[in-house]
Protein backbone atom coordinates (compact mmCIF):
# COMPACT_ATOMS: atom_id res chain seq x y z
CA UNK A 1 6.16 10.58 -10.80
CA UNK A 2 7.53 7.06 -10.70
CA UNK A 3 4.91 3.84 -9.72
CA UNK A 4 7.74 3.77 -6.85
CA UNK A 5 6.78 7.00 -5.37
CA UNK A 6 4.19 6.16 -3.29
CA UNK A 7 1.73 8.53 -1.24
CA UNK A 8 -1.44 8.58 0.71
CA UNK A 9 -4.48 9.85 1.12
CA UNK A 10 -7.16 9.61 4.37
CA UNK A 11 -10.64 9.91 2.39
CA UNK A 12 -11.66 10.61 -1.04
CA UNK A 13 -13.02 13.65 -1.63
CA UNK A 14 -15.23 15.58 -4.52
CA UNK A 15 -14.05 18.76 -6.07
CA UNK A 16 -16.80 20.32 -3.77
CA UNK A 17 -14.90 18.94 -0.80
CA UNK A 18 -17.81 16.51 0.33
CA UNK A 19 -16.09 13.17 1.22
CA UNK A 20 -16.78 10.19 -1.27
CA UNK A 21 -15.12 7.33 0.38
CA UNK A 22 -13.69 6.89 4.17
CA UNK A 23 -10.53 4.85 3.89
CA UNK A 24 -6.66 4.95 3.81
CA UNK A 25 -5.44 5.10 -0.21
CA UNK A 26 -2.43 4.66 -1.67
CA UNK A 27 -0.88 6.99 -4.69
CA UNK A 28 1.11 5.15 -7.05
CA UNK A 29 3.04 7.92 -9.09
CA UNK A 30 0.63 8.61 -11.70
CA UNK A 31 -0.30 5.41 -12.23
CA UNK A 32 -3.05 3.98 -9.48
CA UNK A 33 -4.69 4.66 -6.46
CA UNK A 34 -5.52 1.99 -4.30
CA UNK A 35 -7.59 1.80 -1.22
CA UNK A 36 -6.20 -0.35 1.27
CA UNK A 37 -7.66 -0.18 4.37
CA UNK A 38 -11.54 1.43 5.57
CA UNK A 39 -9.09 2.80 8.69
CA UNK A 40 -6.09 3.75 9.81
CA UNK A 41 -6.09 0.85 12.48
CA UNK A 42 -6.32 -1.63 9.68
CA UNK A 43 -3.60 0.08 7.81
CA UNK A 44 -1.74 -1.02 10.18
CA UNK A 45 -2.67 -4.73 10.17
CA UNK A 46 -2.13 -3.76 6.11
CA UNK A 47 1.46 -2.86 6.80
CA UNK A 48 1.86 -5.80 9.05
CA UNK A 49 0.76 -8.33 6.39
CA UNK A 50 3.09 -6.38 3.70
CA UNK A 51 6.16 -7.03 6.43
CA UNK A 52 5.18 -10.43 6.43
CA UNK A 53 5.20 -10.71 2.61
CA UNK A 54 8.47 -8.63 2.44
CA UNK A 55 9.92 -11.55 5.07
CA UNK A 56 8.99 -14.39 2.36
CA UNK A 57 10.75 -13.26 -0.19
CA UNK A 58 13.83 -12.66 1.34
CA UNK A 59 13.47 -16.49 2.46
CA UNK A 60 12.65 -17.32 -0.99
CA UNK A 61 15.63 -15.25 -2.48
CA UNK A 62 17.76 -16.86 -0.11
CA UNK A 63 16.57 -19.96 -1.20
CA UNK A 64 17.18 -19.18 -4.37
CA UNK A 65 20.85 -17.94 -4.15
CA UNK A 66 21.82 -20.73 -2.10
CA UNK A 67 20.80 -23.22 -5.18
CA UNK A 68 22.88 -21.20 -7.66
């Protein structure tokens, strides 16, 4: 798997199946799991923030182009 193919987990679990960690995680390929959020209602304010982030670099790429 690519670092671009992204996936998620609810909860992190033992091989026994007892949870280890409540939260919303994020599978990076092979390459990283991430927890992002302690619940799926702040994944949400997660996402938001990530959609603002995604708005300032188009701005900045803009920018950018425009000075070319």
């Amino acid at each position: 798997m690519k670092v671009t193919d992204i996936t998620f987990s609810i909860n992190r679990y033992d091989c026994d199946g007892d949870m280890m960690q409540e939260g919303v995680f994020l599978h990076f390929g092979d390459c990283a799991v991430v927890k992002v959020s302690d619940s799926v209602l702040e994944f949400f304010n997660f996402v938001s923030r990530i959609k603002a982030i995604e708005r300032e670099l188009e701005d900045c790429f803009t920018i950018m182009e425009v000075k070319e």
